[in-house]
N, C-alpha and C. Protein backbone atom coordinates (compact mmCIF):
# COMPACT_ATOMS: atom_id res chain seq x y z
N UNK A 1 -37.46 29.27 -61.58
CA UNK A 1 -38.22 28.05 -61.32
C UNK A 1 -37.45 26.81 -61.79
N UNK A 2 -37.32 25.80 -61.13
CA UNK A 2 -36.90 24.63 -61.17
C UNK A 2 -37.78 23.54 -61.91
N UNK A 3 -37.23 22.82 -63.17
CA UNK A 3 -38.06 21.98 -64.12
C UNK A 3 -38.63 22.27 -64.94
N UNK A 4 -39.70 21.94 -65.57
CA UNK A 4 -40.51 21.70 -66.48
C UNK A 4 -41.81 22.88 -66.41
N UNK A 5 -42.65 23.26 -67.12
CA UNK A 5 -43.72 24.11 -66.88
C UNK A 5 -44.55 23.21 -66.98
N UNK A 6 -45.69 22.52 -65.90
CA UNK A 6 -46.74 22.17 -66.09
C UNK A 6 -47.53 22.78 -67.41
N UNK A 7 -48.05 24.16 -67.74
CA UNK A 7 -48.70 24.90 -68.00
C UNK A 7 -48.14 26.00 -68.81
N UNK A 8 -48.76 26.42 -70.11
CA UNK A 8 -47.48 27.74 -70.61
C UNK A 8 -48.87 28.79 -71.26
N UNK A 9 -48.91 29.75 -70.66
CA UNK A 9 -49.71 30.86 -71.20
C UNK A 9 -49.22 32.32 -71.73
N UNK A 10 -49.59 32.96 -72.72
CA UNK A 10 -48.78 34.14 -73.05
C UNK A 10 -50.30 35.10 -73.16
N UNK A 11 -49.73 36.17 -72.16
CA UNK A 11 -50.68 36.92 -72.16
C UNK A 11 -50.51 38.59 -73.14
N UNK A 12 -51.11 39.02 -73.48
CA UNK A 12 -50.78 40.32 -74.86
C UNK A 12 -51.66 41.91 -74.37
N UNK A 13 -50.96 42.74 -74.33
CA UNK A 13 -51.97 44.39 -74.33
C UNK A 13 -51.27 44.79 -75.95
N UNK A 14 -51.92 44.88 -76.72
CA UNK A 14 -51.52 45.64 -78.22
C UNK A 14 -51.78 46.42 -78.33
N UNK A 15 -50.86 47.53 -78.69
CA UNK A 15 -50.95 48.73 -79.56
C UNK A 15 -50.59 48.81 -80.56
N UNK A 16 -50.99 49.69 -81.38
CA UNK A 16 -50.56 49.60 -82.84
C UNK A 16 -49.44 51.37 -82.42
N UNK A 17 -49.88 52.27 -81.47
CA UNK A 17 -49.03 53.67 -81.76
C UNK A 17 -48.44 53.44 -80.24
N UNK A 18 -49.30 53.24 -79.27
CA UNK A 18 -48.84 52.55 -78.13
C UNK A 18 -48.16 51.38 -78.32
N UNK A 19 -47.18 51.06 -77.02
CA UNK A 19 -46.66 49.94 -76.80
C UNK A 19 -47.38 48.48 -76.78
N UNK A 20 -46.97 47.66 -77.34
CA UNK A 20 -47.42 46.03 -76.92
C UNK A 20 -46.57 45.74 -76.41
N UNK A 21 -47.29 44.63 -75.15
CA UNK A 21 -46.36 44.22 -74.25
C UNK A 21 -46.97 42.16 -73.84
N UNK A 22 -46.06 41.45 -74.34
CA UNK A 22 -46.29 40.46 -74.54
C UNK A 22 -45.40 39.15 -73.45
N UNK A 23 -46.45 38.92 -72.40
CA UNK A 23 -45.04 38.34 -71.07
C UNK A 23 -45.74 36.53 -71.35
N UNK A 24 -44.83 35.56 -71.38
CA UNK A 24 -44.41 34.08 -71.34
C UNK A 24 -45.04 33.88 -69.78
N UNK A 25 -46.29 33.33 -69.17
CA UNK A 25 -46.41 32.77 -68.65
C UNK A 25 -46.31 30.93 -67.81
N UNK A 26 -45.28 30.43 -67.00
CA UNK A 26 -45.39 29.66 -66.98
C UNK A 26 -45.71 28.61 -65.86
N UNK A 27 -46.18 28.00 -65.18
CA UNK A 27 -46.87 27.23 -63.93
C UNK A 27 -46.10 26.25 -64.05
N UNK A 28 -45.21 26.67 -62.53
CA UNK A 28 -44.50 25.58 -62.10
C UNK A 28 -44.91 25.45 -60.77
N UNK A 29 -45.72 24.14 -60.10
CA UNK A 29 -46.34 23.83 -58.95
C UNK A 29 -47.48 24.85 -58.62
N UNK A 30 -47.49 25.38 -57.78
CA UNK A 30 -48.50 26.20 -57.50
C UNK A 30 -48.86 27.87 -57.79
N UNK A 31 -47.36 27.74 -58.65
CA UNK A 31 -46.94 29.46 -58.94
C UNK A 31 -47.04 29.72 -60.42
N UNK A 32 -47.66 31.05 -61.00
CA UNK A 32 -46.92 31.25 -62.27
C UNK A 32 -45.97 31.83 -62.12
N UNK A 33 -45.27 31.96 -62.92
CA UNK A 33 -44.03 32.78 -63.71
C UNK A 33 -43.52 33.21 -64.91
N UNK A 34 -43.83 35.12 -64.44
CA UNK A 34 -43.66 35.71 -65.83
C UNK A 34 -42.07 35.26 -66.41
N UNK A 35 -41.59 34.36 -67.39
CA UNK A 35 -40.51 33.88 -67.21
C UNK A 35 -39.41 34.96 -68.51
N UNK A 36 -40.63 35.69 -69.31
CA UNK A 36 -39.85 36.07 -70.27
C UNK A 36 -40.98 37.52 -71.40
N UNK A 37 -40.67 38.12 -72.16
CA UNK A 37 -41.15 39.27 -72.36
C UNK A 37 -40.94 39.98 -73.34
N UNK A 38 -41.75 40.32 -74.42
CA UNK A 38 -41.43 40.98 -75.82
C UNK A 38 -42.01 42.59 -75.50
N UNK A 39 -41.67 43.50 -75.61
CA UNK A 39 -42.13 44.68 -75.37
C UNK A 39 -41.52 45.38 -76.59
N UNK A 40 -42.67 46.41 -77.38
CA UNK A 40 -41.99 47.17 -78.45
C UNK A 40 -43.23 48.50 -78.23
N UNK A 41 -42.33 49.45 -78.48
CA UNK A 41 -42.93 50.75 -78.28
C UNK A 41 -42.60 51.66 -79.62
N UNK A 42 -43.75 51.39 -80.47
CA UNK A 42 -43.56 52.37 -81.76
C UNK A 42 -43.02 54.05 -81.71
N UNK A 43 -43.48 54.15 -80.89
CA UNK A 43 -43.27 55.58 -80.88
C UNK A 43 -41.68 55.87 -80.81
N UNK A 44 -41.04 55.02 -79.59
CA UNK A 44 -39.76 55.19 -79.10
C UNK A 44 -39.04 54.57 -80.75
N UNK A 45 -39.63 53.84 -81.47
CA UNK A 45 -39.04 53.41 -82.21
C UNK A 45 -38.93 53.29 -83.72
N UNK A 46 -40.06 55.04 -83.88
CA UNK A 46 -40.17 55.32 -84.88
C UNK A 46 -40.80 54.80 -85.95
N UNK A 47 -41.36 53.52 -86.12
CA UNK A 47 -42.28 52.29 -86.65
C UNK A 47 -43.21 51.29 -86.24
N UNK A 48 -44.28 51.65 -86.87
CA UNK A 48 -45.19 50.58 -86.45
C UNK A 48 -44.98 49.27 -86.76
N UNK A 49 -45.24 48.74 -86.13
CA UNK A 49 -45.49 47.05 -86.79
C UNK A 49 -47.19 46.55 -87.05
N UNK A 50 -46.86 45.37 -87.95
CA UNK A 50 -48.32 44.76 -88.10
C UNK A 50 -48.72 43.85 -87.49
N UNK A 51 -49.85 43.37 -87.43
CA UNK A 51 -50.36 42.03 -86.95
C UNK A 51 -49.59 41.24 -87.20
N UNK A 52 -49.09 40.76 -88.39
CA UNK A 52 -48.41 39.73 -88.58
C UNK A 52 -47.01 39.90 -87.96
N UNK A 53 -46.23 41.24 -87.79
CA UNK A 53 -45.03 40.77 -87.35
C UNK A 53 -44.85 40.65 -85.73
N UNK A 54 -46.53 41.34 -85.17
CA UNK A 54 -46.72 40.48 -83.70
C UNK A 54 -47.28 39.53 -83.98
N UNK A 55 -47.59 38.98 -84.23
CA UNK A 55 -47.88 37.18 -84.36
C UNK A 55 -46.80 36.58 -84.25
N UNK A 56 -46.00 37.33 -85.10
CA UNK A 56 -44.54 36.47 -85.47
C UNK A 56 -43.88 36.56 -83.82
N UNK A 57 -43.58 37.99 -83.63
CA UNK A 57 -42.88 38.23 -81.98
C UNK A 57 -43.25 37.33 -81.76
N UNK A 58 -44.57 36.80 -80.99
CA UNK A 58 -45.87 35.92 -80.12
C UNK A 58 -44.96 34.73 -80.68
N UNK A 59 -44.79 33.68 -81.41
CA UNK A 59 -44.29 32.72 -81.96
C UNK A 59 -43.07 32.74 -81.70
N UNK A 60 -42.05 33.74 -81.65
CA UNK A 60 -41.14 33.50 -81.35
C UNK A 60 -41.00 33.79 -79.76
N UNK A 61 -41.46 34.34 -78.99
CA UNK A 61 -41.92 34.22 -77.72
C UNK A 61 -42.10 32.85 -76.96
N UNK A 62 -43.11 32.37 -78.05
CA UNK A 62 -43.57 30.96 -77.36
C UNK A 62 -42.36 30.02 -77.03
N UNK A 63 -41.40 29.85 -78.44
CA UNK A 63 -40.16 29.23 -78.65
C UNK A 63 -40.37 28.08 -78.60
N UNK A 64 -41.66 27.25 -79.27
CA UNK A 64 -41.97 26.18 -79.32
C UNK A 64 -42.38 25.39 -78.38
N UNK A 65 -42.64 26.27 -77.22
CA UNK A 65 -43.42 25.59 -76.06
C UNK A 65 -45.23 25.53 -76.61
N UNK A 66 -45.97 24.30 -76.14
CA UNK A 66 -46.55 23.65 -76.41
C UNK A 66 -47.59 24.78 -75.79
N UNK A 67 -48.29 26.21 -75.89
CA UNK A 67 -49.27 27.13 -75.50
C UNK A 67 -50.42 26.92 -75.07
N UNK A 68 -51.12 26.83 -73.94
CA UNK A 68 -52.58 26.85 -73.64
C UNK A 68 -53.41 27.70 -74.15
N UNK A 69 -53.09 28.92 -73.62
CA UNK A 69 -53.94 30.03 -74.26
C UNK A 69 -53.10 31.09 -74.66
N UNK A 70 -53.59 32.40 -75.73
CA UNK A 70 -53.07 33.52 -75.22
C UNK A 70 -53.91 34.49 -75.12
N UNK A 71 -53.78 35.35 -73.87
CA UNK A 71 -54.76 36.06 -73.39
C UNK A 71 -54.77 37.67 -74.33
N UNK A 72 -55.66 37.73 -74.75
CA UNK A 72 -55.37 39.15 -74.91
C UNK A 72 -56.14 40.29 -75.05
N UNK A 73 -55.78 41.53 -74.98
CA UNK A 73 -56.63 42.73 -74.75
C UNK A 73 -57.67 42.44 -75.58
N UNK A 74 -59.00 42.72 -75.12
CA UNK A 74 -60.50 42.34 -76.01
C UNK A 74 -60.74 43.55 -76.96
N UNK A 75 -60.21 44.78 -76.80
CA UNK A 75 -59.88 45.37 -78.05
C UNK A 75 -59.39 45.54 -79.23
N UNK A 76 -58.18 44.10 -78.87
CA UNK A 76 -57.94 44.03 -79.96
C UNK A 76 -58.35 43.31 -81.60
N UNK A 77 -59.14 43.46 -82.13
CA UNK A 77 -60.09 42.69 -82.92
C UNK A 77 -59.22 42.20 -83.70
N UNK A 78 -58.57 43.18 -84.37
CA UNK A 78 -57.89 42.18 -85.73
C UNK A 78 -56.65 41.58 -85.20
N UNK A 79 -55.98 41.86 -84.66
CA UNK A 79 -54.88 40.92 -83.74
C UNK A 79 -55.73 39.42 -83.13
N UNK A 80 -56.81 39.66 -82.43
CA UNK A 80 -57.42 38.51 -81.94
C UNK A 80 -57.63 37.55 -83.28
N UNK A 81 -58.55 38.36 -84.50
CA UNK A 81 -58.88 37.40 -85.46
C UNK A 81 -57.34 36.89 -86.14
N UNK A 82 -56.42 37.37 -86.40
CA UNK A 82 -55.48 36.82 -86.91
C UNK A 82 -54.63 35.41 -86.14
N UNK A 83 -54.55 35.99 -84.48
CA UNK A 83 -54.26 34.94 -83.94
C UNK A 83 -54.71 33.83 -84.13
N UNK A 84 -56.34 33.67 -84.03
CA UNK A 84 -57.53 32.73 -84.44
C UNK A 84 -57.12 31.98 -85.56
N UNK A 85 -57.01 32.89 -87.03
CA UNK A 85 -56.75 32.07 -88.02
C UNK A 85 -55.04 31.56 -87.73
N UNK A 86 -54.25 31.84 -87.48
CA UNK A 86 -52.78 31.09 -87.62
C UNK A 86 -52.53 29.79 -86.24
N UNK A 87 -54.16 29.54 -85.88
CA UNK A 87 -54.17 28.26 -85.10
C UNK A 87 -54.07 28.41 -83.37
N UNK A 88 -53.52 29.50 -83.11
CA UNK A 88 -53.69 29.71 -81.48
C UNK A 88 -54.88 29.92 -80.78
N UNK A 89 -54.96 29.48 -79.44
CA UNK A 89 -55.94 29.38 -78.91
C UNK A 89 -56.05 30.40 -77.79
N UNK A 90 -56.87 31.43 -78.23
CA UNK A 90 -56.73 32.83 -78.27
C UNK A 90 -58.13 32.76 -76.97
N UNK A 91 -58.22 33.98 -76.34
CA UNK A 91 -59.05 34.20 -74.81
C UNK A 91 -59.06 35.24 -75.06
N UNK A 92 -60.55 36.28 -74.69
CA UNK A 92 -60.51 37.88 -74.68
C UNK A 92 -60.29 37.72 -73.34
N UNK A 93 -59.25 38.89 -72.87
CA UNK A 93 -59.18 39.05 -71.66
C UNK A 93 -60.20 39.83 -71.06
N UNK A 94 -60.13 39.51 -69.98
CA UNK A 94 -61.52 40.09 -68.56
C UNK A 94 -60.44 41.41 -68.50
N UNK A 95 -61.14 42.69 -68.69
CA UNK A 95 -60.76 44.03 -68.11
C UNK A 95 -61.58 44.64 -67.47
N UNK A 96 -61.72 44.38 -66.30
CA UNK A 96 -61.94 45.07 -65.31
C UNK A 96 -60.68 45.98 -64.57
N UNK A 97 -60.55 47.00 -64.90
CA UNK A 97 -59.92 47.65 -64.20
C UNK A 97 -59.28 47.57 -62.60
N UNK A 98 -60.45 48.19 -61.86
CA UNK A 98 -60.15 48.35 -60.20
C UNK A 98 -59.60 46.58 -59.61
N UNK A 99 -60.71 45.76 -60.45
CA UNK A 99 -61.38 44.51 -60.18
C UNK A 99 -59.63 43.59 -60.42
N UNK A 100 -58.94 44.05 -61.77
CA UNK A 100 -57.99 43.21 -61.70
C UNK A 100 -56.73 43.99 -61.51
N UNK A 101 -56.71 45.32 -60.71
CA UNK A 101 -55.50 45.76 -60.06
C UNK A 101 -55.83 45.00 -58.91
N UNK A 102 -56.94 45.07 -57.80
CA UNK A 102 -57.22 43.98 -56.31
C UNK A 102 -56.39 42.60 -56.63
N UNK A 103 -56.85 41.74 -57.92
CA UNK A 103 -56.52 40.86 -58.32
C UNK A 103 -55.16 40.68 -58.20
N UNK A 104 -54.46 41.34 -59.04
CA UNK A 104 -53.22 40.97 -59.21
C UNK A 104 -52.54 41.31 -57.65
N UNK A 105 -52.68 42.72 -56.96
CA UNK A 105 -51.70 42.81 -56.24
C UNK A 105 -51.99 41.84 -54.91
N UNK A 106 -53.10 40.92 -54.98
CA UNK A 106 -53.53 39.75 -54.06
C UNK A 106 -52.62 38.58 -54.43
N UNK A 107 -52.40 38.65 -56.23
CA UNK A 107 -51.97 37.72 -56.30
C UNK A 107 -50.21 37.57 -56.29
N UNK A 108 -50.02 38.81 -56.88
CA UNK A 108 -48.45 38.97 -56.02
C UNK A 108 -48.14 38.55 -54.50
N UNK A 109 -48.88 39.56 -53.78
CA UNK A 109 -48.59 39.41 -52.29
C UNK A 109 -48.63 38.10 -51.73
N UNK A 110 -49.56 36.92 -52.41
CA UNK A 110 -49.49 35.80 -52.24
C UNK A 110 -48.72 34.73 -53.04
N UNK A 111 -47.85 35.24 -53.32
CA UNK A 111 -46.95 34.57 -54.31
C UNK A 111 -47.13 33.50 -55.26
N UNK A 112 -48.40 34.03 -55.75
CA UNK A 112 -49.30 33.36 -56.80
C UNK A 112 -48.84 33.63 -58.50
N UNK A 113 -48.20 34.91 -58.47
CA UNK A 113 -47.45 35.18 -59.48
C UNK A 113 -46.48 35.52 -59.27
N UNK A 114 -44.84 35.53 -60.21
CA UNK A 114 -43.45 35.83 -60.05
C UNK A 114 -43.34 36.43 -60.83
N UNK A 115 -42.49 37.66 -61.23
CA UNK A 115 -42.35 38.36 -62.05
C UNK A 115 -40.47 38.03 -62.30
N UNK A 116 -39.81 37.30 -63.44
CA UNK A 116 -38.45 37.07 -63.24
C UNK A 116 -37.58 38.14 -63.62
N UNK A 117 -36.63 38.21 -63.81
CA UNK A 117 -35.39 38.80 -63.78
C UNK A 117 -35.81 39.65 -65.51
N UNK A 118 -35.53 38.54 -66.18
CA UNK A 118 -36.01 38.84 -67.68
C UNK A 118 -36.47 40.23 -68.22
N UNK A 119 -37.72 40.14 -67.03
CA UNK A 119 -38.90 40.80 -68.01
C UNK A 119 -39.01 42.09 -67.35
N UNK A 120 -37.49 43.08 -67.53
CA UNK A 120 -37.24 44.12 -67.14
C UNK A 120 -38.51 45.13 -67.97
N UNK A 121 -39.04 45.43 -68.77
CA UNK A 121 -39.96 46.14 -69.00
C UNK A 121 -40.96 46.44 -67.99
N UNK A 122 -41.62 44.57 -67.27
CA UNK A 122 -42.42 44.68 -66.75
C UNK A 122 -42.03 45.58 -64.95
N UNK A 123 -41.09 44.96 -64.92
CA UNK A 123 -40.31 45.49 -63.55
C UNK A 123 -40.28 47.03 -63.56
N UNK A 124 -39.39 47.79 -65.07
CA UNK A 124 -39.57 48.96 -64.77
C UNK A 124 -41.41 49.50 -64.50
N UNK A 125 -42.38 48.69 -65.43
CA UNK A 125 -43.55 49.41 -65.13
C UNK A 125 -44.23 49.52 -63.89
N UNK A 126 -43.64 48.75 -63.28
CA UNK A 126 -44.18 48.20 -61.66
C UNK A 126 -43.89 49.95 -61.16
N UNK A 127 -42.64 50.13 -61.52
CA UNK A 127 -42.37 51.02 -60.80
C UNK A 127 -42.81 52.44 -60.96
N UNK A 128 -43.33 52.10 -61.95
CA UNK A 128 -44.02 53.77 -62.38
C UNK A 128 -45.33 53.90 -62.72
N UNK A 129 -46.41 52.65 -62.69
CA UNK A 129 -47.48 52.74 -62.36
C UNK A 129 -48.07 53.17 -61.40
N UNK A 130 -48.70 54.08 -61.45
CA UNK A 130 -49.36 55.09 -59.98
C UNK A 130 -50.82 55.84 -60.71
N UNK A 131 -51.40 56.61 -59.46
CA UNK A 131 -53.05 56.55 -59.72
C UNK A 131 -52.86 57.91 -60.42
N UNK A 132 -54.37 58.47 -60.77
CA UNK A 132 -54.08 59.69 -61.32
C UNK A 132 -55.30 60.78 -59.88
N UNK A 133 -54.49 61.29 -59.56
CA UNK A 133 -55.13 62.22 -58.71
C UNK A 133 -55.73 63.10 -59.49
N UNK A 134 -55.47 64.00 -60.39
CA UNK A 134 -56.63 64.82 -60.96
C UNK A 134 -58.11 64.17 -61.35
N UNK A 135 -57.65 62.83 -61.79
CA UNK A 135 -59.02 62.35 -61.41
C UNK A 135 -59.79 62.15 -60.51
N UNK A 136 -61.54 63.17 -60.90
CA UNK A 136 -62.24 63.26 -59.65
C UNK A 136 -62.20 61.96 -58.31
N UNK A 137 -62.97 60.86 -59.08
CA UNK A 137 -62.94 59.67 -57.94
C UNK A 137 -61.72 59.41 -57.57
N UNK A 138 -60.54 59.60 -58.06
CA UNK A 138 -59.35 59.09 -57.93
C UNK A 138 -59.25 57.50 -57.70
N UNK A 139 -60.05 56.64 -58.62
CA UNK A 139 -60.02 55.42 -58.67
C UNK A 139 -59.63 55.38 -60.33
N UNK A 140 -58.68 56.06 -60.92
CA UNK A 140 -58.14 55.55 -62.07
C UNK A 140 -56.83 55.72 -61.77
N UNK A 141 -56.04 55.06 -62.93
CA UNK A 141 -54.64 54.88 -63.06
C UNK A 141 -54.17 55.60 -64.01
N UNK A 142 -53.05 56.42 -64.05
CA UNK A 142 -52.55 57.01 -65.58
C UNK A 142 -52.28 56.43 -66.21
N UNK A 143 -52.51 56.84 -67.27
CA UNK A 143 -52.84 55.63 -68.85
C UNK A 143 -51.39 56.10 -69.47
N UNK A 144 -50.49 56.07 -69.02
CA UNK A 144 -48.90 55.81 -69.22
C UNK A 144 -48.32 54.89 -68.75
N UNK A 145 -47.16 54.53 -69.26
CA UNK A 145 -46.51 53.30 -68.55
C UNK A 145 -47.12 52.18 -67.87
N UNK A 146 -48.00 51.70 -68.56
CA UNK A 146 -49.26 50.77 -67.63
C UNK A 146 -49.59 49.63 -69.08
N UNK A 147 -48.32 49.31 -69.82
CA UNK A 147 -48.72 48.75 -71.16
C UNK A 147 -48.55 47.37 -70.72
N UNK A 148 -47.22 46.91 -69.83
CA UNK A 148 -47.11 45.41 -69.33
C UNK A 148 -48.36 45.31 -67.87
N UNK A 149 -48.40 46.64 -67.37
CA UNK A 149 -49.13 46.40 -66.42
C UNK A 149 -50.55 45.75 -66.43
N UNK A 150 -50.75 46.20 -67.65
CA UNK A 150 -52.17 46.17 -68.36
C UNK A 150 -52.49 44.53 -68.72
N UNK A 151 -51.49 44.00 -69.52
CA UNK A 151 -51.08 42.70 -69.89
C UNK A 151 -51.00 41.94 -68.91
N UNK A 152 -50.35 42.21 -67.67
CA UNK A 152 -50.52 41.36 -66.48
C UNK A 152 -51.76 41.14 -65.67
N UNK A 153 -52.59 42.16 -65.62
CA UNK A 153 -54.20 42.22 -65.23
C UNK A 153 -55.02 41.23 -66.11
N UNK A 154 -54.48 41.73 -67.02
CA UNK A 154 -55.72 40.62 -68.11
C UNK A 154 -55.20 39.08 -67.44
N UNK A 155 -53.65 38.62 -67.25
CA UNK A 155 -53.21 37.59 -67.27
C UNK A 155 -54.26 37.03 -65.87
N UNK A 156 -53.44 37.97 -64.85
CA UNK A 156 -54.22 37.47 -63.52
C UNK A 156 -55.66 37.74 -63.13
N UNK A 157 -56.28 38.32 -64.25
CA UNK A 157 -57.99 38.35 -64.29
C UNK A 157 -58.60 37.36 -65.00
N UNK A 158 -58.01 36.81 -66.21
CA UNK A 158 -58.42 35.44 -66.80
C UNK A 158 -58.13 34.52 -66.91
N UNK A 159 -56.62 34.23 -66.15
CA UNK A 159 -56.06 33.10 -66.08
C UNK A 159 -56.02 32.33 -64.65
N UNK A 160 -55.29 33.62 -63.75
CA UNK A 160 -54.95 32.69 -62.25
C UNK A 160 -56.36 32.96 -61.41
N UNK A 161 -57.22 33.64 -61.29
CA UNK A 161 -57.90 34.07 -60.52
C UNK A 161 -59.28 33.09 -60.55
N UNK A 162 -59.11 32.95 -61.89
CA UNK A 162 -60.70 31.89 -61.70
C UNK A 162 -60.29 30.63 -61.39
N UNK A 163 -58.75 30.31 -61.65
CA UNK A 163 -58.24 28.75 -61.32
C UNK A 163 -59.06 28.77 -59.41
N UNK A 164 -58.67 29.72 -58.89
CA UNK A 164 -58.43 29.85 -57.54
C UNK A 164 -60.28 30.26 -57.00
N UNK A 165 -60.93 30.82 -57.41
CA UNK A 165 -62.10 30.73 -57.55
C UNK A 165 -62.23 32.32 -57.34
N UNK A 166 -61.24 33.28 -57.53
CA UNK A 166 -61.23 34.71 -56.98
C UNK A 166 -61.79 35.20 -58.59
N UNK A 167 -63.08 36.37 -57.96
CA UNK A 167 -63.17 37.21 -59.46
C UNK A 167 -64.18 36.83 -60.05
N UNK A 168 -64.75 35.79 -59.69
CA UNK A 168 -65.63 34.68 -60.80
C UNK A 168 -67.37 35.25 -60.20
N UNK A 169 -67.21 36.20 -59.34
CA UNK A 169 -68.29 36.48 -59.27
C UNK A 169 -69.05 35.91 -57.69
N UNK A 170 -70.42 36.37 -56.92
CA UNK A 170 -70.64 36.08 -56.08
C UNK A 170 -71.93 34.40 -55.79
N UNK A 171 -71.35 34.00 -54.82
CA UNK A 171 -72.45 33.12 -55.15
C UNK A 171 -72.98 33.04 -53.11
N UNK A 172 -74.37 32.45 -53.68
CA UNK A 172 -75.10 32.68 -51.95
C UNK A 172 -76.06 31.28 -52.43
N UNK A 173 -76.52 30.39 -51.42
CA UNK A 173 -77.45 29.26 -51.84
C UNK A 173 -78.01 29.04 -50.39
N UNK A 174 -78.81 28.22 -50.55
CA UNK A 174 -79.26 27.62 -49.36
C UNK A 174 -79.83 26.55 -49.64
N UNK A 175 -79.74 25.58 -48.82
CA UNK A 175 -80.86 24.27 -48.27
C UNK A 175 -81.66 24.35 -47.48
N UNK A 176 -83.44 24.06 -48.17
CA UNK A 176 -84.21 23.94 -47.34
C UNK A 176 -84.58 22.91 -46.56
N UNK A 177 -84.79 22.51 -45.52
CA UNK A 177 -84.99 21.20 -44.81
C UNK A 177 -86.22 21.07 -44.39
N UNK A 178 -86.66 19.70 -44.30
CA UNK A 178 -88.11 19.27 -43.61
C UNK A 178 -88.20 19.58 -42.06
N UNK A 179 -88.72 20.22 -41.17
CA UNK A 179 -88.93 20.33 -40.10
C UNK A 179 -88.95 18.88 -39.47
């Protein structure tokens, strides 16, 4: 993207044994762009981390860009409250599942979101997110490799989708008139 970010949002999925996956949102003209990406996977890496030293990632993520919000998994309680107290202006993300896979891949296909070069984590997950057929309805996703994927749903379920009026729910009215 060319210039300045109107707009800078960082959206978060935390795990403490699972992966967190933390992508730099930024709005330039009519597009976001995932421009950049902290991903750490305890397991692969033998150590957990704490709240505080994702806060810290998150901060150094930001890199002193001026943050709107940061979105993040509504499970996460004590990550949310910590964010809260060290001054960020923190959003539970909308998880709807089915509701913000439609979402996002509407909002890809419409080039409403960019995913850059960078944020190879998220790229590899693109590619290995797939449904789970043993599940009866077969309307779930395997709960593997779906840690940035996850992070990007919340992004484009609470951030781009209500800008645009998608997601926000149904509305029907009428006017009655005098004969």
């Amino acid at each position: 993207p060319a210039g300045e970010a109107q707009r800078w949002v960082i959206s978060c999925d935390y795990g403490t044994v699972n992966p967190t996956s933390l992508g730099l949102w930024g709005k330039f003209g009519d597009r976001w762009y995932r421009v950049k990406e902290y991903y750490y996977d305890a397991r692969e890496a033998k150590r957990q981390q704490t709240d505080q030293e994702y806060a810290q990632r998150l901060g150094e993520l930001a890199g002193g860009r001026e943050i709107e919000a940061v979105v993040v998994d509504p499970s996460a309680a004590s990550f949310l409250e910590l964010l809260r107290r060290e001054g960020w202006q923190v959003r539970k993300a909308k998880n709807d599942v089915l509701s913000g896979i439609r979402m996002t891949a509407d909002a890809l296909k419409h080039g409403r979101i960019v995913i850059c070069t960078p944020c190879g984590d998220a790229i590899r997950e693109f590619g290995a997110y797939c449904w789970d057929l043993s599940a009866g309805d077969h309307d779930k996703v395997k709960k593997q490799f779906d840690h940035a994927m996850d992070e990007i749903r919340y992004f484009v379920a609470t951030v781009v989708a209500p800008e645009e009026g998608a997601g926000t729910g149904f509305f029907a009215g009428f006017v009655e008139r005098d004969a």
